[in-house]
Protein backbone atom coordinates (compact mmCIF):
# COMPACT_ATOMS: atom_id res chain seq x y z
CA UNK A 1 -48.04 6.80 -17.12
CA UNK A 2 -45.31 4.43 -16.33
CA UNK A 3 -43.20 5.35 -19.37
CA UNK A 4 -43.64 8.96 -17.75
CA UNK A 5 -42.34 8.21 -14.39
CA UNK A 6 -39.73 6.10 -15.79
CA UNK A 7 -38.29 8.81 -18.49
CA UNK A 8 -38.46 11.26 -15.36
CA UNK A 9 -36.30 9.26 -13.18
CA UNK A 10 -33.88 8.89 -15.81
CA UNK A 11 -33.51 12.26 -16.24
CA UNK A 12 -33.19 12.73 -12.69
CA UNK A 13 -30.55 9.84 -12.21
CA UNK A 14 -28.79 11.50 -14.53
CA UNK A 15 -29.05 15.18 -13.18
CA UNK A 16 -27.87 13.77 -9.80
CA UNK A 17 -24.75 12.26 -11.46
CA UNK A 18 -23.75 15.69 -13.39
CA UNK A 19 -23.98 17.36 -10.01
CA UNK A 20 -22.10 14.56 -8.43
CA UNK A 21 -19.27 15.22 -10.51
CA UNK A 22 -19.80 18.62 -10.42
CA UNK A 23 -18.90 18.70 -6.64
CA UNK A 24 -16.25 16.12 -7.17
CA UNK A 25 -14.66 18.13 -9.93
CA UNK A 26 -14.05 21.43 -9.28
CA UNK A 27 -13.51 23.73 -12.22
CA UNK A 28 -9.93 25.27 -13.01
CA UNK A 29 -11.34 28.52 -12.33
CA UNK A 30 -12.88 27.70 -9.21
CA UNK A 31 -9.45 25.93 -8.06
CA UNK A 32 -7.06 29.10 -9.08
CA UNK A 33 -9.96 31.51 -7.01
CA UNK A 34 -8.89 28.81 -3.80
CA UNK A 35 -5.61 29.10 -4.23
CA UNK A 36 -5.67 32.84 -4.69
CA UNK A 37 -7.43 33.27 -1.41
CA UNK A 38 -5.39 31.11 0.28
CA UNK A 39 -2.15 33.32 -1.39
CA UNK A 40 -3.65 36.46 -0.17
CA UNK A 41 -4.23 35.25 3.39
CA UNK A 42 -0.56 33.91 3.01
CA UNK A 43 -1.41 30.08 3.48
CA UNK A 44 0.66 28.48 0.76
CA UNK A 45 -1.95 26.03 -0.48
CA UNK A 46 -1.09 23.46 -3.26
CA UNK A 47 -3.50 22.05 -5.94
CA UNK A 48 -2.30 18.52 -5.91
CA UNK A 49 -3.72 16.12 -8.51
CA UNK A 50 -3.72 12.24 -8.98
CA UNK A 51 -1.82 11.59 -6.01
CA UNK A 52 -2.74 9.44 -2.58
CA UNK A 53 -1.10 9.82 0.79
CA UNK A 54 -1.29 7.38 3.82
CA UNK A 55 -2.06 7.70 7.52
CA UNK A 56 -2.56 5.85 10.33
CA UNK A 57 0.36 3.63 9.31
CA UNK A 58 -0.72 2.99 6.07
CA UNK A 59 -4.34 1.85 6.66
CA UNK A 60 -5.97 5.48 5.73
CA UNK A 61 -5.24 5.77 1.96
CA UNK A 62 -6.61 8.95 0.54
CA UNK A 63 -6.57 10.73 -2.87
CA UNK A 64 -5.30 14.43 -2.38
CA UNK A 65 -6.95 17.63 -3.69
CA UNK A 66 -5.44 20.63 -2.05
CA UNK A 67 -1.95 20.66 0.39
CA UNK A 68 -0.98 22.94 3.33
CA UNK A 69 1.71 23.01 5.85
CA UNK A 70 1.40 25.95 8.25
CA UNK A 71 3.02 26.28 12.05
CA UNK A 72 1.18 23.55 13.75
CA UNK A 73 -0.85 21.59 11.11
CA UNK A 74 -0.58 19.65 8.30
CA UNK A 75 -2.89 20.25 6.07
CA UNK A 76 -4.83 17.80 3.39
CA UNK A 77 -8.13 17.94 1.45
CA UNK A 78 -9.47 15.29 -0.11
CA UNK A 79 -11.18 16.02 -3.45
CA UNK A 80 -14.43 17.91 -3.17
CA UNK A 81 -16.62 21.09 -3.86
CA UNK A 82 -13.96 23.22 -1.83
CA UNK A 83 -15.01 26.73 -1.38
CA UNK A 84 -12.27 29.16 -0.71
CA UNK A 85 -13.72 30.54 2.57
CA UNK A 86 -14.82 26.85 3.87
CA UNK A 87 -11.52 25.69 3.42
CA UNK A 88 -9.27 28.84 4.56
CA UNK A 89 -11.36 28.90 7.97
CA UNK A 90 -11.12 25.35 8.24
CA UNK A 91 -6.96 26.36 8.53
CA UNK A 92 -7.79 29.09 11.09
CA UNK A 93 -10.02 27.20 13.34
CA UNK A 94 -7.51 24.40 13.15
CA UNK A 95 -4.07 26.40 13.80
CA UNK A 96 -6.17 27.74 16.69
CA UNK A 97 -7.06 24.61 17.92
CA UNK A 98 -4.07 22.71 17.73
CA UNK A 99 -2.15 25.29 19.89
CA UNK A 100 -5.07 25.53 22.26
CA UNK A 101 -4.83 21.41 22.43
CA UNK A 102 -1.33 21.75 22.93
CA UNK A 103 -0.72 24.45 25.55
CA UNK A 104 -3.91 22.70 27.60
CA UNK A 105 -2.11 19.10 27.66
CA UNK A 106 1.16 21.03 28.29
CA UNK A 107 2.62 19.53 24.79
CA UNK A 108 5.59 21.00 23.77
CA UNK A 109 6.74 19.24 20.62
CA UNK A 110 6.75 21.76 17.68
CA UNK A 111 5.83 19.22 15.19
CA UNK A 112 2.65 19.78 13.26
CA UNK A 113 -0.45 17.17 13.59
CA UNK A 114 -1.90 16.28 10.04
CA UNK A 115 -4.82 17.16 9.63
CA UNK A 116 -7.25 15.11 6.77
CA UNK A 117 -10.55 17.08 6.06
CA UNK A 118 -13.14 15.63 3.25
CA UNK A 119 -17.11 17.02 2.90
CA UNK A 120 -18.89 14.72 1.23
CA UNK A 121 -20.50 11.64 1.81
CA UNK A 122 -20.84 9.51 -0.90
CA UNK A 123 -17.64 7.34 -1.67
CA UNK A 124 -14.93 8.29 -4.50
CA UNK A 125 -15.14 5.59 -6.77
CA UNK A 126 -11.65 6.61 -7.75
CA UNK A 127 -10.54 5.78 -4.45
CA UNK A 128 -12.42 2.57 -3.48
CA UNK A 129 -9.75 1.85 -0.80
CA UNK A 130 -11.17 5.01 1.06
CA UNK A 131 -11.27 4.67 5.15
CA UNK A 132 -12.52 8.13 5.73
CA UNK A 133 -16.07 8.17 3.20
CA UNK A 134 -16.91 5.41 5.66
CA UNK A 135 -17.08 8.14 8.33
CA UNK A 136 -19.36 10.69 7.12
CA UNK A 137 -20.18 13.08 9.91
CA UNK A 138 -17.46 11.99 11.80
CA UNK A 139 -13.91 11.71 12.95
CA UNK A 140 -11.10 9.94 14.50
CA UNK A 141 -7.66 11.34 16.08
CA UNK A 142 -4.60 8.67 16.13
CA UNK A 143 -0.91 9.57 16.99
CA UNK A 144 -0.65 12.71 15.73
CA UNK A 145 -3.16 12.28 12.54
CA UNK A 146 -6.62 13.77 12.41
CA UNK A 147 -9.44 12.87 9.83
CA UNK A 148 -12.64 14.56 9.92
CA UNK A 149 -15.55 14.35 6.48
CA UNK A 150 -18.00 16.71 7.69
CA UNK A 151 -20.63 18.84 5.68
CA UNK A 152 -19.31 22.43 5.28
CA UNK A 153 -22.13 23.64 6.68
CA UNK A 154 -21.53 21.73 9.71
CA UNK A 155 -17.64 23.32 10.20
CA UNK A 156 -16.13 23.80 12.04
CA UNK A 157 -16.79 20.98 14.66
CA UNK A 158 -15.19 18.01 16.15
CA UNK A 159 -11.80 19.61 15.59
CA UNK A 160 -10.27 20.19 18.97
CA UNK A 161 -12.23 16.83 20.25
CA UNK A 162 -10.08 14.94 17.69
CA UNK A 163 -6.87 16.75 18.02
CA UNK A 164 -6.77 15.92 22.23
CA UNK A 165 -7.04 12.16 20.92
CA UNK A 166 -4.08 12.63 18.80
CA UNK A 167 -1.68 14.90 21.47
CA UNK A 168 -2.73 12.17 24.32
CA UNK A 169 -1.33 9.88 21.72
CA UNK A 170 1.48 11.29 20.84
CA UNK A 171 2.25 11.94 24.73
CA UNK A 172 1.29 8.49 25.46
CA UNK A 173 -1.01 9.13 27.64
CA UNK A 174 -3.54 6.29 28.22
CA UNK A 175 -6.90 6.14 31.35
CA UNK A 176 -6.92 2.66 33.04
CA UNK A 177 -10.72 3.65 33.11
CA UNK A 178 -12.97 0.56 32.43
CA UNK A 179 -13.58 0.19 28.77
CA UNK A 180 -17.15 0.18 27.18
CA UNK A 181 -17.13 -1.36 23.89
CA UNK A 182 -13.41 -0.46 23.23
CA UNK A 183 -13.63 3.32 24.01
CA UNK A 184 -12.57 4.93 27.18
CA UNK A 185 -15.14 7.38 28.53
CA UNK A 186 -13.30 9.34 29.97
CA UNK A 187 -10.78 10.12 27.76
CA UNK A 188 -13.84 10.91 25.25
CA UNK A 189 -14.96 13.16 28.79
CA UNK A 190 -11.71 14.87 28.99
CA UNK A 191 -11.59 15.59 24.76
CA UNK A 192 -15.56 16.65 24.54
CA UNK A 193 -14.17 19.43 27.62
CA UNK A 194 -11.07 20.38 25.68
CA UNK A 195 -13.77 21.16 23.06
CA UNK A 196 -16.26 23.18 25.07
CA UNK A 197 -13.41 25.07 26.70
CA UNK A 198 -12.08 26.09 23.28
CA UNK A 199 -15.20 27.27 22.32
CA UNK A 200 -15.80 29.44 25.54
CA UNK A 201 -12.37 30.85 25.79
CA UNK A 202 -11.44 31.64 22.15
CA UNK A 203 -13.30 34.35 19.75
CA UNK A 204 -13.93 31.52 17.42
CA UNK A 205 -18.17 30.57 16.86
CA UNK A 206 -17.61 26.54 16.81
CA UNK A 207 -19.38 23.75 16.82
CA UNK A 208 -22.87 25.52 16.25
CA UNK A 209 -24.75 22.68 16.09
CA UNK A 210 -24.34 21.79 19.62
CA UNK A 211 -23.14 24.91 21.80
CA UNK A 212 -25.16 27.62 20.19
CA UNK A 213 -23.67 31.11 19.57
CA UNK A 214 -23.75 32.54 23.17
CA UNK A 215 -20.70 31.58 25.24
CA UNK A 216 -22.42 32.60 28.18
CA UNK A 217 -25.52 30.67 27.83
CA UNK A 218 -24.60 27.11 27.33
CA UNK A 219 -23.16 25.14 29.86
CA UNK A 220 -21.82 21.41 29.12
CA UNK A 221 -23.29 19.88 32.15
CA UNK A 222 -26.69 20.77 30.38
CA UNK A 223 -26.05 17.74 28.29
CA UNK A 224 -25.67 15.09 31.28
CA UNK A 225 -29.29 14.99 32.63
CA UNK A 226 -30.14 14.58 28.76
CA UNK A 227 -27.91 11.29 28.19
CA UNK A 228 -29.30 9.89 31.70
CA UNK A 229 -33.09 10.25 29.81
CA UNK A 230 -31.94 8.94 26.92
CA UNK A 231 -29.87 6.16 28.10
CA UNK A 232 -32.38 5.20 31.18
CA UNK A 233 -30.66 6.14 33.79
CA UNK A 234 -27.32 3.80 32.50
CA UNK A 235 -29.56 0.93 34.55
CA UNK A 236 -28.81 -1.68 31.44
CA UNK A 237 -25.48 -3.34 33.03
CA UNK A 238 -25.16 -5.87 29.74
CA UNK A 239 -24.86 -2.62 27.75
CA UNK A 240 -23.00 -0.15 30.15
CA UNK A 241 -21.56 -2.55 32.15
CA UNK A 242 -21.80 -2.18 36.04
CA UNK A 243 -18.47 -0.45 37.01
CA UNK A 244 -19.37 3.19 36.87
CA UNK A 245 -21.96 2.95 34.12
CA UNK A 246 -23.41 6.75 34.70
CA UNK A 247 -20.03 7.60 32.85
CA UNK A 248 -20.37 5.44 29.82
CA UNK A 249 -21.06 8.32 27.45
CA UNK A 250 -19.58 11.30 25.79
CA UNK A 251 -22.00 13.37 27.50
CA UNK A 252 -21.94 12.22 31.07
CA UNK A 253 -18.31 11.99 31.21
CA UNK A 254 -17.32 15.30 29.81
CA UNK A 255 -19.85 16.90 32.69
CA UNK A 256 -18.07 14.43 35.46
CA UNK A 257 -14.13 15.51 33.82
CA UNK A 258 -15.74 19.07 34.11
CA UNK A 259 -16.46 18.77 37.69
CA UNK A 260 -13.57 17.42 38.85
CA UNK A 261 -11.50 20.32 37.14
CA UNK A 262 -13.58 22.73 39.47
CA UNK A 263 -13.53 20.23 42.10
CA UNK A 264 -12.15 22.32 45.37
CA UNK A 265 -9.62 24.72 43.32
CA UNK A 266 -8.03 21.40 41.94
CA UNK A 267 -5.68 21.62 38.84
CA UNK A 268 -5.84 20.08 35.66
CA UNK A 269 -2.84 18.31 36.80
CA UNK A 270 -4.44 16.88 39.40
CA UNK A 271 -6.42 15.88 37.21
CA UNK A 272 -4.31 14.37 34.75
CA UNK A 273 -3.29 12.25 37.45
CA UNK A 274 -6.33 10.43 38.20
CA UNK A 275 -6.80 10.35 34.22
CA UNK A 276 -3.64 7.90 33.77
CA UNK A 277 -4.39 6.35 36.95
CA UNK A 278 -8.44 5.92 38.62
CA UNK A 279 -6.58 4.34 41.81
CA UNK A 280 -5.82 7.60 42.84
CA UNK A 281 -8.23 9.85 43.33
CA UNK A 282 -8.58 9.17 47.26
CA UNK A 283 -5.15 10.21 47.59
CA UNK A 284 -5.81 13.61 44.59
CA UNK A 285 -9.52 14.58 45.50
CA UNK A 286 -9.88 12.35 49.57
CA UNK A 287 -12.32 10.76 47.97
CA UNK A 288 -12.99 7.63 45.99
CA UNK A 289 -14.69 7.04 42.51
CA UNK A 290 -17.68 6.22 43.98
CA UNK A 291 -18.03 9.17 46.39
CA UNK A 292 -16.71 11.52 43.69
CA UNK A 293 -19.85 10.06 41.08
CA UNK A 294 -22.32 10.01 43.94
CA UNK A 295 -21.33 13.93 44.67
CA UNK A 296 -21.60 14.74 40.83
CA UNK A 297 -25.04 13.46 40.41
CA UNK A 298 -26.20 15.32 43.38
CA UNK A 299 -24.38 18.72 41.30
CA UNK A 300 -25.88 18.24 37.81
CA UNK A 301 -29.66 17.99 39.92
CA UNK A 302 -29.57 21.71 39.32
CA UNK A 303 -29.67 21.06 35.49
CA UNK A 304 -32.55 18.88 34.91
């Protein structure tokens, strides 16, 4: 019986690798039906083989499977099961977003952002230098650079979120908001809003997973009341700190961000303002941080 279950996990071990290098290798035929997509859609998307390119100054090394440069992105894939439509709407969404991002932080430069996408999660043993297979299901945006390794069936997400990182970087544009474990909360506020508002205002269906298909139904501030459950009210000061701790999350602070840019026909400029400096929002909203919170928690009462 033991020889049995042994024999049949060998065979399965050795299934799993085939199809692991099935999705890491795709066929020529698959790779010329990609690029002949891409061709007709008039992206002009390059197979590149054997070669590595660096971001982030150097410290994101990847290997490179397919090349793009369009009007505002940059465009790399690291290597993967890449299926035509996957990849070609990853470009859309992207373009999309990136001129979205850059008309809402009134960003003018006409430079593209690179963009590095990879969709798998175990790491390329070819590549053992690999900074992004340590970020499966995730992202990061840096000056101008964007990586994302999602599961296609998860795209598109994350994008715009990622890309406001990089334009805010790029404009050097930095919150004096207290810092929780290295991360700014409200910057993460004012990039998760960036997000939702691309999803509401453009025909795109984006991020699935966590606004649903009806523009009209969800509302962000749904999520706040659901962080203060899961977080305990923010009541743990040695992990959110005590200087505005009901903020210390994604969640909470996109909600707060998305008051204030309702707040009293106030401008995203306004805003803005208070973003690069908290020390003025008596003087931008006549009333402090503390007033402001206290008036937002009263507000999202009507989502619980």
């Amino acid at each position: 019986m033991k020889i049995k279950k042994i024999i049949a996990f060998v065979i399965a071990f050795v299934l799993l690798i085939l199809l692991t290098a099935c999705a890491d290798n795709q066929s020529e035929a698959a790779i010329a039906r990609v690029i002949s997509a891409a061709n007709e859609r008039g992206i002009d998307l390059q197979y590149v083989e054997n070669q590595r390119y660096e971001f982030f100054e150097g410290n994101i090394i990847e290997e490179v499977m397919y090349y793009a440069l369009c009007e505002y992105g940059e465009y790399y894939f690291t290597p993967g099961n890449w299926k035509a439509d996957n990849l070609l709407n990853l470009i859309a969404v992207s373009e999309d977003a990136i001129k979205f991002t850059k008309d809402w932080l009134n960003y003018e430069d006409g430079g593209q952002i690179a963009m590095v996408y990879g969709n798998k999660e175990f790491k390329n043993p070819d590549n053992p230098d690999s900074f992004i297979q340590k970020f499966w299901g995730g992202g990061g945006g840096f000056k101008g650079e964007v990586f994302i390794n999602i599961s296609d069936r998860n795209m598109p997400m994350l994008i715009v979120h990622e890309v406001a990182h990089a334009i805010l970087r790029l404009q050097e544009k930095q919150s004096n908001f207290p810092l929780l474990n290295s991360s700014s909360y409200i910057e993460e506020g004012l990039c998760n809003v960036i997000d939702y508002l691309f999803f509401l205002e453009t025909e795109h269906i984006y991020d699935k997973q966590r606004y649903g298909t009806n523009k009209e139904k969800f509302n962000l501030h749904k999520l706040a009341p659901i962080s203060f459950n899961h977080s305990n009210n923010f009541e743990d000061e040695t992990e959110f700190g005590n200087i505005y701790p009901q903020l210390m999350s994604y969640d909470t602070a996109a909600s707060f961000v998305y008051y204030l840019l309702s707040h009293d026909n106030s401008t995203k400029e306004d805003f803005m303002r208070i973003f690069e400096d908290i020390n003025l929002t008596e003087e931008v909203y006549g009333a402090d941080m503390d007033k402001l919170i206290a008036e937002w928690l009263e507000f999202i009462e009507q989502y619980k």
